[in-house]
N, C-alpha and C. Protein backbone atom coordinates (compact mmCIF):
# COMPACT_ATOMS: atom_id res chain seq x y z
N UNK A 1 163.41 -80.86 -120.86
CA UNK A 1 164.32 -80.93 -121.98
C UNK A 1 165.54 -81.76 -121.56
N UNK A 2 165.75 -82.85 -122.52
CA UNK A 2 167.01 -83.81 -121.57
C UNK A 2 168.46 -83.26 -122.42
N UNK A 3 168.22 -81.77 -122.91
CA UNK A 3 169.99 -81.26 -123.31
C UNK A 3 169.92 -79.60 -122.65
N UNK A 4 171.17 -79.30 -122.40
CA UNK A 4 171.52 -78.13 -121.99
C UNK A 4 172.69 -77.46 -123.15
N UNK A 5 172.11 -76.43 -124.19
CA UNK A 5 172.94 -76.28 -125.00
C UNK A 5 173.97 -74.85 -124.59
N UNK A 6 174.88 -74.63 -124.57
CA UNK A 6 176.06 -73.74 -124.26
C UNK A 6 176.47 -73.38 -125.11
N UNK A 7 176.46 -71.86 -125.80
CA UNK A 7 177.35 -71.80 -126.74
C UNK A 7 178.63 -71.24 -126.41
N UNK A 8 179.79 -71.29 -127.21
CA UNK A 8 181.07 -70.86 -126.97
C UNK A 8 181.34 -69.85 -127.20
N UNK A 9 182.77 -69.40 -126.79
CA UNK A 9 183.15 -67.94 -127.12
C UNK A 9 183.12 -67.94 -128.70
N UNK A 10 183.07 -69.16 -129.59
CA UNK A 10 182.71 -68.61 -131.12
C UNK A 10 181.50 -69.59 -131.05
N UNK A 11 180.51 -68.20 -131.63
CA UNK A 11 179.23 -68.63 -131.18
C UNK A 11 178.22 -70.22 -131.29
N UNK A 12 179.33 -70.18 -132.97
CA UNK A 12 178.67 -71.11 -133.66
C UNK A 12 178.87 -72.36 -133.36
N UNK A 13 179.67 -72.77 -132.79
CA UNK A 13 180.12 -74.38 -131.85
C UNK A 13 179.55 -74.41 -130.16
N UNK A 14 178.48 -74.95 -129.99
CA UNK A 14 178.09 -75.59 -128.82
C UNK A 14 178.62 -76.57 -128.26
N UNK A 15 178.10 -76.25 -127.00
CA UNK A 15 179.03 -77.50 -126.00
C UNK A 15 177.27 -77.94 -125.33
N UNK A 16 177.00 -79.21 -126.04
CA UNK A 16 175.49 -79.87 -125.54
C UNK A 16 175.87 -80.87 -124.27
N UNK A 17 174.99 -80.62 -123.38
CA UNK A 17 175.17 -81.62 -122.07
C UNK A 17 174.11 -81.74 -121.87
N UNK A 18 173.60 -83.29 -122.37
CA UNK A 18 172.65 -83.64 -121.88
C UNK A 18 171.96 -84.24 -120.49
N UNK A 19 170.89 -84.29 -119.99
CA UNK A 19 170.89 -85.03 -119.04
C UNK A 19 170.56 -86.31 -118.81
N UNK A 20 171.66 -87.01 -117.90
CA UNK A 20 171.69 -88.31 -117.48
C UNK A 20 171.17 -89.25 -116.26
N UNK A 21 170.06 -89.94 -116.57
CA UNK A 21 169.38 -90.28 -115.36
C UNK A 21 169.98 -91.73 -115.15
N UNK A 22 170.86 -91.41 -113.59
CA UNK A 22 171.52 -92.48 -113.45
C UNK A 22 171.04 -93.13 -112.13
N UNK A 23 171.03 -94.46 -111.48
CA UNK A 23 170.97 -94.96 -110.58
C UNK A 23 171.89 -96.47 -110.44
N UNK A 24 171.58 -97.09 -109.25
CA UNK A 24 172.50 -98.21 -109.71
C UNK A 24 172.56 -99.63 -110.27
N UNK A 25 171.67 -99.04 -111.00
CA UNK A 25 171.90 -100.15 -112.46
C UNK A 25 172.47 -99.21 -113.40
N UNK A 26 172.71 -98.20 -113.16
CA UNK A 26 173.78 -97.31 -114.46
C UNK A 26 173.09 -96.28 -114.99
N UNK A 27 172.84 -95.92 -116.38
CA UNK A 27 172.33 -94.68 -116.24
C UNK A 27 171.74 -94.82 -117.88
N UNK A 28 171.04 -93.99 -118.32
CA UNK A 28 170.45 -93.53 -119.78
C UNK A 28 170.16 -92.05 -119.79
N UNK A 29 170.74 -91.94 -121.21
CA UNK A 29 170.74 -90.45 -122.05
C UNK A 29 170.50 -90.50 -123.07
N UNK A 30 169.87 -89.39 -123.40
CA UNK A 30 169.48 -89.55 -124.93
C UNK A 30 170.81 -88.56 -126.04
N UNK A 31 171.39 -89.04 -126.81
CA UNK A 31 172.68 -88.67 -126.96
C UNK A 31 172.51 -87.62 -128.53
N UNK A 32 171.19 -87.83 -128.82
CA UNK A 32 170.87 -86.93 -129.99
C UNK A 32 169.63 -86.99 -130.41
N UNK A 33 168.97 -85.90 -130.64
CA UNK A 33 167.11 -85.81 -130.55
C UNK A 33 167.19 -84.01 -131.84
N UNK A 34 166.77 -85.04 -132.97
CA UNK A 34 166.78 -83.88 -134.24
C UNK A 34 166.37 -82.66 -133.61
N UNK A 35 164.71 -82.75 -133.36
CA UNK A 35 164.01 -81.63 -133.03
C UNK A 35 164.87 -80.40 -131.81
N UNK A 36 165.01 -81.05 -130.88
CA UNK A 36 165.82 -80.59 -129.99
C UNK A 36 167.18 -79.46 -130.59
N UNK A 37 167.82 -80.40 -131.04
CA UNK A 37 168.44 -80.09 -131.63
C UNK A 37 168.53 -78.63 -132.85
N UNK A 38 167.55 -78.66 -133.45
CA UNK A 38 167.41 -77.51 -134.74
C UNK A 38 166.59 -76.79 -133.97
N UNK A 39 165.77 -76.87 -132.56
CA UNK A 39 165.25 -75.73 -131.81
C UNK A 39 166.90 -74.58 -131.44
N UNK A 40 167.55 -75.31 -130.99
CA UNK A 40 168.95 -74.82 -130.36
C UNK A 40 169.87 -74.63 -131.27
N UNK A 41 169.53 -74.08 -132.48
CA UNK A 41 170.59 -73.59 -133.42
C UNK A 41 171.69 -74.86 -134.41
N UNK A 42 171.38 -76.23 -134.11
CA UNK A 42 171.88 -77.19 -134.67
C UNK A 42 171.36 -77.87 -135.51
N UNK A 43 170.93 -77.23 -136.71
CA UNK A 43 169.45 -78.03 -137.48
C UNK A 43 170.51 -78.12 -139.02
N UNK A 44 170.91 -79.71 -138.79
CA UNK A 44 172.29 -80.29 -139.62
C UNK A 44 171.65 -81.55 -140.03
N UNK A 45 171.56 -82.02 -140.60
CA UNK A 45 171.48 -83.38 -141.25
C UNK A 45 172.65 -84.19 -141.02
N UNK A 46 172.63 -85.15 -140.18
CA UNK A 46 173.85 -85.79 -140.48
C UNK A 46 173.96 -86.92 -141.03
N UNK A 47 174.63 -87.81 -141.51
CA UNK A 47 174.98 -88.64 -142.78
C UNK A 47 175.99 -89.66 -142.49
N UNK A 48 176.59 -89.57 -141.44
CA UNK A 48 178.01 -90.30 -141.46
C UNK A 48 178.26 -90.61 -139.98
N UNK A 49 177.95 -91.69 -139.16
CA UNK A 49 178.31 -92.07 -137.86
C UNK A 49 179.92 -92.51 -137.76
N UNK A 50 180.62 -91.92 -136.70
CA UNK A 50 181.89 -92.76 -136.92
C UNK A 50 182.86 -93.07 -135.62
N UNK A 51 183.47 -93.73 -135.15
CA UNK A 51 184.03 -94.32 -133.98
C UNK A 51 185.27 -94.34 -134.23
N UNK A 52 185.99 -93.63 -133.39
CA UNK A 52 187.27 -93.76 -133.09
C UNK A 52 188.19 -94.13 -131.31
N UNK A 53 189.48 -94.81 -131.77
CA UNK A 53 189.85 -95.89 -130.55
C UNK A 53 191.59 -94.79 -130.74
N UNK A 54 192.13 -94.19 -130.11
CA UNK A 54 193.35 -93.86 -129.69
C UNK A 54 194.06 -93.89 -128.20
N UNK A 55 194.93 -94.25 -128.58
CA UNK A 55 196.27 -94.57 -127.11
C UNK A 55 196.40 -93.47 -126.58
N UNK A 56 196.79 -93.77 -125.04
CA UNK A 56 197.58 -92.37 -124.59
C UNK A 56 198.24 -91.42 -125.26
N UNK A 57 198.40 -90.08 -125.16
CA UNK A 57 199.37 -89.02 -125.65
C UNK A 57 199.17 -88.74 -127.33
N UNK A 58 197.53 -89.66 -127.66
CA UNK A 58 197.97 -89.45 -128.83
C UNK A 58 197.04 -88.09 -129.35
N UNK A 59 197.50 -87.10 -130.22
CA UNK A 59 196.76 -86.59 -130.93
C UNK A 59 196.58 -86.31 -132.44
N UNK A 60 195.48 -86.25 -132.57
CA UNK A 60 194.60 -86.43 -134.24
C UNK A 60 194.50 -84.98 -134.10
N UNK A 61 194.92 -84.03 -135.34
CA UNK A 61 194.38 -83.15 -136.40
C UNK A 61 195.25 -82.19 -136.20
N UNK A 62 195.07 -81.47 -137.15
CA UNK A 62 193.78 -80.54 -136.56
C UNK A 62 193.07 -80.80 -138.04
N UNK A 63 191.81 -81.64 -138.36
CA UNK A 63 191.71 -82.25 -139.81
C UNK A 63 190.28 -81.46 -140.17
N UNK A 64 190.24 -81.05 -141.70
CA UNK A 64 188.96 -80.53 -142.24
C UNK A 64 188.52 -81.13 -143.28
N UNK A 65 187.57 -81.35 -144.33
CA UNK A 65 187.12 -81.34 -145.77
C UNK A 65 186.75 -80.13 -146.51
N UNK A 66 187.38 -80.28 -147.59
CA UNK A 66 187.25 -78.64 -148.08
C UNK A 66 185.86 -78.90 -148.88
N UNK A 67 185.71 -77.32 -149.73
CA UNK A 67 184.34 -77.91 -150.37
C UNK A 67 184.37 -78.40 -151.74
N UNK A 68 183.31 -78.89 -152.00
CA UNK A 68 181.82 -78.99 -151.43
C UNK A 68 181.89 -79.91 -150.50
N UNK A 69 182.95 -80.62 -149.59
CA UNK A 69 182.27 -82.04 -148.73
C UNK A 69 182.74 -81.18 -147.23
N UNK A 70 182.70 -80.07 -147.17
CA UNK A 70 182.84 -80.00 -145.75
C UNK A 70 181.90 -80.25 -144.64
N UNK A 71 182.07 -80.79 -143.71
CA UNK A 71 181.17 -81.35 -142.41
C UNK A 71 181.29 -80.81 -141.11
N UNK A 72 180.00 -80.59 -140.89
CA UNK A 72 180.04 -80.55 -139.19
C UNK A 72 179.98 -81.95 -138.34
N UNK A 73 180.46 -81.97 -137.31
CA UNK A 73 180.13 -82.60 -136.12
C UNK A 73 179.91 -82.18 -135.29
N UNK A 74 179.25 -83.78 -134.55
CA UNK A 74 178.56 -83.47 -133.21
C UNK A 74 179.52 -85.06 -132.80
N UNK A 75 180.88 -84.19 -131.73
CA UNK A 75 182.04 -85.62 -130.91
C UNK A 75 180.99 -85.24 -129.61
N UNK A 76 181.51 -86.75 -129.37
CA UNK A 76 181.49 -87.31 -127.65
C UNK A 76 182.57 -88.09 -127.58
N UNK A 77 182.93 -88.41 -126.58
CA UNK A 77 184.05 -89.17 -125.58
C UNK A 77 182.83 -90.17 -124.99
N UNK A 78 183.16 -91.37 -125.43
CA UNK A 78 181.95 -92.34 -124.50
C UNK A 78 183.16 -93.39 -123.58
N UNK A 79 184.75 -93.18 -124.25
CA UNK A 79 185.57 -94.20 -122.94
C UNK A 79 186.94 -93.11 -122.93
N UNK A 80 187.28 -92.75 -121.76
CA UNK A 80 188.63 -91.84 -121.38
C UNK A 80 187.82 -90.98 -121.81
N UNK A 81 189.09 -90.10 -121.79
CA UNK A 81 188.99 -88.22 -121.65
C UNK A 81 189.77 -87.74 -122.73
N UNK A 82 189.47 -86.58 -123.50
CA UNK A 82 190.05 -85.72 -124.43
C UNK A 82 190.31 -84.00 -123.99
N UNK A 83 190.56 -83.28 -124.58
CA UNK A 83 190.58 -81.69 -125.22
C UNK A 83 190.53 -82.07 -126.31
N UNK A 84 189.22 -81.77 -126.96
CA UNK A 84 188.58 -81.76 -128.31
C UNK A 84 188.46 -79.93 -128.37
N UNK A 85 189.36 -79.89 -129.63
CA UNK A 85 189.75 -78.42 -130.30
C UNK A 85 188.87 -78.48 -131.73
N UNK A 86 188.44 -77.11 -132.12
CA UNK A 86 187.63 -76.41 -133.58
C UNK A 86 188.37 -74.88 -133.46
N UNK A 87 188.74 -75.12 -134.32
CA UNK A 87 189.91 -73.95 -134.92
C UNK A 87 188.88 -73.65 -136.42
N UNK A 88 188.45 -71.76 -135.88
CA UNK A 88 187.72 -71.34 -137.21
C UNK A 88 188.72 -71.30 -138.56
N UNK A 89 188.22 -71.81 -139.57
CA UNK A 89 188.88 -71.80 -140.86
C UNK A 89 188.21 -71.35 -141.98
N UNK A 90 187.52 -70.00 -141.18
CA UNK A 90 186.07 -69.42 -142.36
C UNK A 90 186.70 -68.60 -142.51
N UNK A 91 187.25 -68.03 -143.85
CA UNK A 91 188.23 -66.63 -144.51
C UNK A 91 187.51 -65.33 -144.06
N UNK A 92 186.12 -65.38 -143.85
CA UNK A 92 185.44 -64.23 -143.53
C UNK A 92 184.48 -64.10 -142.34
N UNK A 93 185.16 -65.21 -141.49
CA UNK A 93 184.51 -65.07 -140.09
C UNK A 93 185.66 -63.47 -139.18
N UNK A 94 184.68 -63.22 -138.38
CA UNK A 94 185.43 -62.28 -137.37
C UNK A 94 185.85 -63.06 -136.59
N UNK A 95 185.93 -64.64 -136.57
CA UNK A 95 186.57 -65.44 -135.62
C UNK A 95 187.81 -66.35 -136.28
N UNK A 96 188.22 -65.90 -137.34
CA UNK A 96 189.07 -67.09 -138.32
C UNK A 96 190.40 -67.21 -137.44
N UNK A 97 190.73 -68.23 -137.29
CA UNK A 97 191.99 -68.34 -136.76
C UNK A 97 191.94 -68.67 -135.22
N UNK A 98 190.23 -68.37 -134.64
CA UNK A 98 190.53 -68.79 -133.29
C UNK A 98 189.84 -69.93 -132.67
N UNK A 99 190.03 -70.19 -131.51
CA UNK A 99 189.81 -71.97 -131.12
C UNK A 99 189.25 -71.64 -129.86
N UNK A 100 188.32 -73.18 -129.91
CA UNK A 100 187.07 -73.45 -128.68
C UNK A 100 188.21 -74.80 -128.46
N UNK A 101 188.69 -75.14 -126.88
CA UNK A 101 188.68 -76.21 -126.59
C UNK A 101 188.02 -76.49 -125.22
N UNK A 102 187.70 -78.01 -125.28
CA UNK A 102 186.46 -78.17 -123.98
C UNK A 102 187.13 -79.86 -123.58
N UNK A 103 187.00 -79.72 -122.90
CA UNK A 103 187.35 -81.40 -121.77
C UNK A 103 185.91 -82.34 -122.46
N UNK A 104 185.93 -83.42 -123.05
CA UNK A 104 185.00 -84.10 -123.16
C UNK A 104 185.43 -85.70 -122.82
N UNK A 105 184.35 -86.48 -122.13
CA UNK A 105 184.90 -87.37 -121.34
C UNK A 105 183.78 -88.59 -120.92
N UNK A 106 183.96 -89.81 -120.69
CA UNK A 106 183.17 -90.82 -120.71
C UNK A 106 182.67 -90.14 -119.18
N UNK A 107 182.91 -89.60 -118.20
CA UNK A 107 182.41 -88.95 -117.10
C UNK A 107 181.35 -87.89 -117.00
N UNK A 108 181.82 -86.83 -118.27
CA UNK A 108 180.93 -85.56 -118.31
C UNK A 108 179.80 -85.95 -119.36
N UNK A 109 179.76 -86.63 -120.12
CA UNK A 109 179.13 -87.19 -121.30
C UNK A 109 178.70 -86.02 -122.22
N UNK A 110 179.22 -85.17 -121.76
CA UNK A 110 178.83 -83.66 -123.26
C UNK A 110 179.59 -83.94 -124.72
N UNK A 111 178.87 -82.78 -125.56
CA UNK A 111 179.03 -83.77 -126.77
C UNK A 111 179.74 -81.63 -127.30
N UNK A 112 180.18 -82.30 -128.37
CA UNK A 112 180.50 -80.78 -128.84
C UNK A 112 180.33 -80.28 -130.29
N UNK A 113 179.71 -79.54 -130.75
CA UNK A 113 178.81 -79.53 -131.78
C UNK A 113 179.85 -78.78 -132.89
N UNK A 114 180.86 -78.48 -133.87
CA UNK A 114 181.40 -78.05 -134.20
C UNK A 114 181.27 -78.06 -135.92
N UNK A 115 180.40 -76.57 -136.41
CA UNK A 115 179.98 -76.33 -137.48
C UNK A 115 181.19 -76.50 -138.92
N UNK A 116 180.32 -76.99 -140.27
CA UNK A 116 181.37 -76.79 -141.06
C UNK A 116 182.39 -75.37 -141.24
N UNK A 117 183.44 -75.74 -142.10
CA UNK A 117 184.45 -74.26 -141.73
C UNK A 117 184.98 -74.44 -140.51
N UNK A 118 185.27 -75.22 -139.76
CA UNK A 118 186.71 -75.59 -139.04
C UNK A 118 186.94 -76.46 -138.66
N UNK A 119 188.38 -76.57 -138.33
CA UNK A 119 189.50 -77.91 -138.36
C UNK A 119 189.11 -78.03 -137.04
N UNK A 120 189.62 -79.81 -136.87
CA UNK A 120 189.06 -80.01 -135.60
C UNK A 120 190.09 -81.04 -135.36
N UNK A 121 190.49 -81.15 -133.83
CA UNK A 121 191.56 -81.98 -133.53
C UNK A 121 191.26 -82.51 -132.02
N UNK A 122 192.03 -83.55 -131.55
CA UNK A 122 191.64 -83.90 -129.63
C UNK A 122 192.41 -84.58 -129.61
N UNK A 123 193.26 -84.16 -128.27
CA UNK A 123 194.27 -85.29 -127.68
C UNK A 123 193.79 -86.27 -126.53
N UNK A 124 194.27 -87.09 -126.27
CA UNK A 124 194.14 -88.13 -125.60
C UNK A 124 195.09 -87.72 -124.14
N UNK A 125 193.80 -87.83 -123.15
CA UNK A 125 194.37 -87.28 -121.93
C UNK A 125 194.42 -88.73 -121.01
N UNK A 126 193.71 -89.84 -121.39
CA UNK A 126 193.55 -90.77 -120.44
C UNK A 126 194.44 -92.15 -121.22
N UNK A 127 194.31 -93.17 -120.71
CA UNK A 127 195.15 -94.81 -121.28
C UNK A 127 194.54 -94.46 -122.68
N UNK A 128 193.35 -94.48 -122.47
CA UNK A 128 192.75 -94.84 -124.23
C UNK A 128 191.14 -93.89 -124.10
N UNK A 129 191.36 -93.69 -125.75
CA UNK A 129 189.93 -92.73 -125.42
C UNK A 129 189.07 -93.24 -126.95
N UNK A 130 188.08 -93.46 -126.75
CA UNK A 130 186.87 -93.64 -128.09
C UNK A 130 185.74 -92.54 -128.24
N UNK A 131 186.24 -92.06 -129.48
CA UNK A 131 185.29 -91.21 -129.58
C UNK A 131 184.06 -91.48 -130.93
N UNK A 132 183.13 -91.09 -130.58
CA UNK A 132 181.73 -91.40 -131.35
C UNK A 132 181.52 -90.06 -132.17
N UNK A 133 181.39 -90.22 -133.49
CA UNK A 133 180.71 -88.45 -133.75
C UNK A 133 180.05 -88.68 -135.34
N UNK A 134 179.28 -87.98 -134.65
CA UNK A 134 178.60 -87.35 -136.33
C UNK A 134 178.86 -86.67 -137.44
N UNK A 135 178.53 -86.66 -138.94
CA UNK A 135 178.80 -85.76 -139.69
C UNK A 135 178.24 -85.98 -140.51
N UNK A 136 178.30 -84.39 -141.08
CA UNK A 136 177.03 -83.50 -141.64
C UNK A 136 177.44 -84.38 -143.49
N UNK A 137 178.78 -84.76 -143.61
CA UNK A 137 178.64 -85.52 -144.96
C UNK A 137 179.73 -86.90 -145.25
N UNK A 138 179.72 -87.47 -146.13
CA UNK A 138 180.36 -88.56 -146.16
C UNK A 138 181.67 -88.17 -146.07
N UNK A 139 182.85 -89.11 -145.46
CA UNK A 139 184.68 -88.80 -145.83
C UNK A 139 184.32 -88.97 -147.53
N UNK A 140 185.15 -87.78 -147.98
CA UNK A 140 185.80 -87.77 -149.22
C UNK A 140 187.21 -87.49 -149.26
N UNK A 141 188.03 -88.51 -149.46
CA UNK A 141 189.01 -88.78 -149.29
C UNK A 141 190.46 -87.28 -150.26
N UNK A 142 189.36 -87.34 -151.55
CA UNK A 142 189.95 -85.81 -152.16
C UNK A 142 189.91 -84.70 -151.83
N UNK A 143 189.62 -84.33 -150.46
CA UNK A 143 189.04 -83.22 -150.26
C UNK A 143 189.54 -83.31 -148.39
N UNK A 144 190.27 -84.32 -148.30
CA UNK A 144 191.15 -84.30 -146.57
C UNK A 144 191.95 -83.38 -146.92
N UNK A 145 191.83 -82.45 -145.80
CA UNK A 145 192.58 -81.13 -145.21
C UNK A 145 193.36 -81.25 -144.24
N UNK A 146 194.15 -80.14 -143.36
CA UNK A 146 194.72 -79.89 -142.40
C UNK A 146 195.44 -78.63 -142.14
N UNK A 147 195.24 -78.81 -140.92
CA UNK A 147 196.18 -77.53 -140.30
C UNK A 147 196.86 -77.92 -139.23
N UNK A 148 198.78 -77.25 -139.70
CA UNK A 148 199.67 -77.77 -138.38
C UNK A 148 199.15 -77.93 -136.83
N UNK A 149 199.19 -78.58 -135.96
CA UNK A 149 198.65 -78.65 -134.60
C UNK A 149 199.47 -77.52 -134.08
N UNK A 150 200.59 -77.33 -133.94
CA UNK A 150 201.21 -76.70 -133.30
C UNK A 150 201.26 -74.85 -134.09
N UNK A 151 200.36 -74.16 -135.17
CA UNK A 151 200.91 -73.72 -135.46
C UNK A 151 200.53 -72.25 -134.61
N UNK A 152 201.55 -71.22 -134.60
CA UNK A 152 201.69 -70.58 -133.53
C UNK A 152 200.92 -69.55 -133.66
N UNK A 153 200.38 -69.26 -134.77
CA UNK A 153 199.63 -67.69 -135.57
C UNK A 153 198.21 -68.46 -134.85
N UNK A 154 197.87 -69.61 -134.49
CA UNK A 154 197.14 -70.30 -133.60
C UNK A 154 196.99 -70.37 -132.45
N UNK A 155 197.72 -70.62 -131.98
CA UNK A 155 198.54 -70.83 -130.64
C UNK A 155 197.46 -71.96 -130.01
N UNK A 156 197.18 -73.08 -130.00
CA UNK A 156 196.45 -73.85 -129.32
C UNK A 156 197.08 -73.98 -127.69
N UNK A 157 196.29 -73.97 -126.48
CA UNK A 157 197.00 -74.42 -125.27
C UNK A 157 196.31 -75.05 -124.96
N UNK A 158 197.23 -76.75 -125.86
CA UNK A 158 197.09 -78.06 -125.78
C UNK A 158 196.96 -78.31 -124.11
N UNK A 159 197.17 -77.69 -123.17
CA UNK A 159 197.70 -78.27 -121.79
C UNK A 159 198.02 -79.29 -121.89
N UNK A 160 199.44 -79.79 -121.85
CA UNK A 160 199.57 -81.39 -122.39
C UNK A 160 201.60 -80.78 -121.81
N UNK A 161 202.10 -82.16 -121.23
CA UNK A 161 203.34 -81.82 -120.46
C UNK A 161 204.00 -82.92 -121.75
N UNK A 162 203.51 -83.34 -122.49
CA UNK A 162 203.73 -84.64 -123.03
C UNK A 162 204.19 -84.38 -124.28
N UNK A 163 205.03 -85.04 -125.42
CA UNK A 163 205.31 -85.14 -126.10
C UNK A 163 204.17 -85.61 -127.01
N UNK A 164 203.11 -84.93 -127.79
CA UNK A 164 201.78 -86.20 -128.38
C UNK A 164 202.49 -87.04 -129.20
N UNK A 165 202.01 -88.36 -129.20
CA UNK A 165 201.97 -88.74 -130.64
C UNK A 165 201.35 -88.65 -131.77
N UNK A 166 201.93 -88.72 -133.02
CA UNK A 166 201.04 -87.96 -134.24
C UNK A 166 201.00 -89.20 -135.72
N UNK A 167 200.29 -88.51 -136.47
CA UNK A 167 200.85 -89.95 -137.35
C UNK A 167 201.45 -88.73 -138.56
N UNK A 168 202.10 -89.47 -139.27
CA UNK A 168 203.11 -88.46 -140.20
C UNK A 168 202.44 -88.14 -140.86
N UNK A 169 201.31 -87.75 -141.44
CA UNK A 169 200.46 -87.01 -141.82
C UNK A 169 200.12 -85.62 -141.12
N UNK A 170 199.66 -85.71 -139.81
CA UNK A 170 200.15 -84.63 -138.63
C UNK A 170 201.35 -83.79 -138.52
N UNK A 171 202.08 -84.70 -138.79
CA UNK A 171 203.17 -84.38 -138.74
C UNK A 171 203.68 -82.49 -139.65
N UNK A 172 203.40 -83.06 -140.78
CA UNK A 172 203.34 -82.04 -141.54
C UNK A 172 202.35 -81.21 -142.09
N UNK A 173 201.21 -81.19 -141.43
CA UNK A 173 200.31 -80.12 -141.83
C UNK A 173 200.68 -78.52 -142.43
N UNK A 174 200.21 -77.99 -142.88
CA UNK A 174 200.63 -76.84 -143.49
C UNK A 174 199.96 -75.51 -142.47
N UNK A 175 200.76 -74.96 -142.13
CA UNK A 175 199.98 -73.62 -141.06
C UNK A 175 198.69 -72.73 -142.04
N UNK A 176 198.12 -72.48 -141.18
CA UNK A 176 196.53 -71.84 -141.90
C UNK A 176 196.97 -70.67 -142.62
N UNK A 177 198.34 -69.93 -142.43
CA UNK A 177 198.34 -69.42 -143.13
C UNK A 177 198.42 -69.69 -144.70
N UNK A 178 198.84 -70.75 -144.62
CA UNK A 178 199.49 -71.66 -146.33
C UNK A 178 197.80 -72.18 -146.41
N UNK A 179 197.34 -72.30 -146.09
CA UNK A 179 196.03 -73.53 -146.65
C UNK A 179 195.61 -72.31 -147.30
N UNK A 180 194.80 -73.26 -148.65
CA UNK A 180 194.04 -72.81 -149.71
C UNK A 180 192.64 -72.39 -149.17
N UNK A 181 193.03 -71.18 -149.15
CA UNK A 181 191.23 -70.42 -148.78
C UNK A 181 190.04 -70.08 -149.83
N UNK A 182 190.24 -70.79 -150.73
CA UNK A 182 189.20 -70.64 -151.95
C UNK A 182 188.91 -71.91 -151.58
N UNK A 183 189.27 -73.32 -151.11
CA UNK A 183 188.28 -74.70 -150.66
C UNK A 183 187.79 -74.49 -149.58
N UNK A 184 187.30 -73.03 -148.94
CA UNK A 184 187.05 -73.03 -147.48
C UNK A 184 185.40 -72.30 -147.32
N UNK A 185 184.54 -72.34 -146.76
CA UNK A 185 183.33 -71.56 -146.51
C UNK A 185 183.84 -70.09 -146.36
C-alpha cells in the first residue's frame, strides 16, 4: 500500500503519508489513488484542483464555504513548510470548536485530509510555501466564510514568535461564536 493513513484526535481529518521511493535521481509518489483512498475512510469526490504561492509569516484563514458548497480537502505542501489548521465548525459535532494542527512540508510530503464542516487555515513557516489541494466542490464565491484566526474560545497554538501577515479580510473574521450556524453541517 503506497499511503499510511493516521487519523487525528478529531477522528474525521487524516493525516495521509504516503510512501516515497527515492534514490538519486529523486524520488516518486503517488499523491492520490481514489480506491485507496475510500478503503481508508476518504471516499470524496473531488472537483476542484488548486495551487497556492505565499511569503514568509504569512497566514491564510481560518476560511470555510457554507452550504450547500461546503468542501473537503485533501492540502500538501510540495515547496517550504506550513502548520496547516481544521477547526471543527459542525454545530453538533462533540468536537465543534476544536483543532487538528500538523507540520506539512515539501520534506515530509504528507497530505492532510480535512472533511467538510471545518475552517481551515496554514501559516507559512519557511521563505515561501506552495500549497496543492483538493476539493470536494467548486469556490462559490457567495458562500466564502470565516473564522477569526486568533479567536480565543479557540485558542489555536499557532507556534509562531512572529507577527503573521494577513490580508484584511483575515483581518476581521468574525469569532465562531458570531458565525451563522444554520449555513453549517
Amino acid at each position: 500500500m503506497p499511503f499510511e493513513f493516521e487519523k487525528q484526535k478529531i477522528k474525521d481529518v487524516i493525516l495521509v503519508k504516503p510512501k516515497v521511493f527515492g534514490d538519486n535521481r529523486g524520488f516518486f509518489m503517488e499523491s492520490y489513488k481514489k480506491s485507496e483512498f475510500a478503503q481508508n475512510g476518504i471516499d470524496v469526490e473531488f472537483n476542484q484542483d488548486n495551487h497556492s504561492k505565499s511569503s514568509a509569516k504569512v497566514l491564510r484563514g481560518l476560511h470555510y464555504q457554507a452550504n450547500p458548497h461546503a468542501q473537503a480537502k485533501l492540502v500538501r505542501c510540495v515547496k517550504g513548510r506550513i502548520y496547516d489548521v481544521a477547526v471543527d465548525i459542525r454545530p453538533k459535532s462533540e468536537t465543534f470548536g476544536q483543532y487538528v494542527k500538523v507540520e506539512l512540508s515539501e520534506e515530509n510530503k504528507q497530505m492532510l485530509f480535512i472533511p467538510a464542516g471545518f475552517a481551515h487555515g496554514f501559516v507559512v513557516l519557511s521563505e515561501e510555501a506552495e500549497l496543492l489541494y483538493k476539493a470536494s466542490g467548486e469556490y462559490a464565491p457567495q458562500a466564502d466564510r470565516g473564522v477569526f484566526w486568533q479567536d480565543e474560545d479557540i485558542n489555536i497554538d499557532w507556534e509562531i514568535d512572529f507577527e503573521p501577515i494577513l490580508s484584511e479580510k483575515d483581518k476581521v473574521q468574525p469569532k465562531l461564536k458570531d458565525i451563522n450556524k444554520e449555513e453549517l453541517r
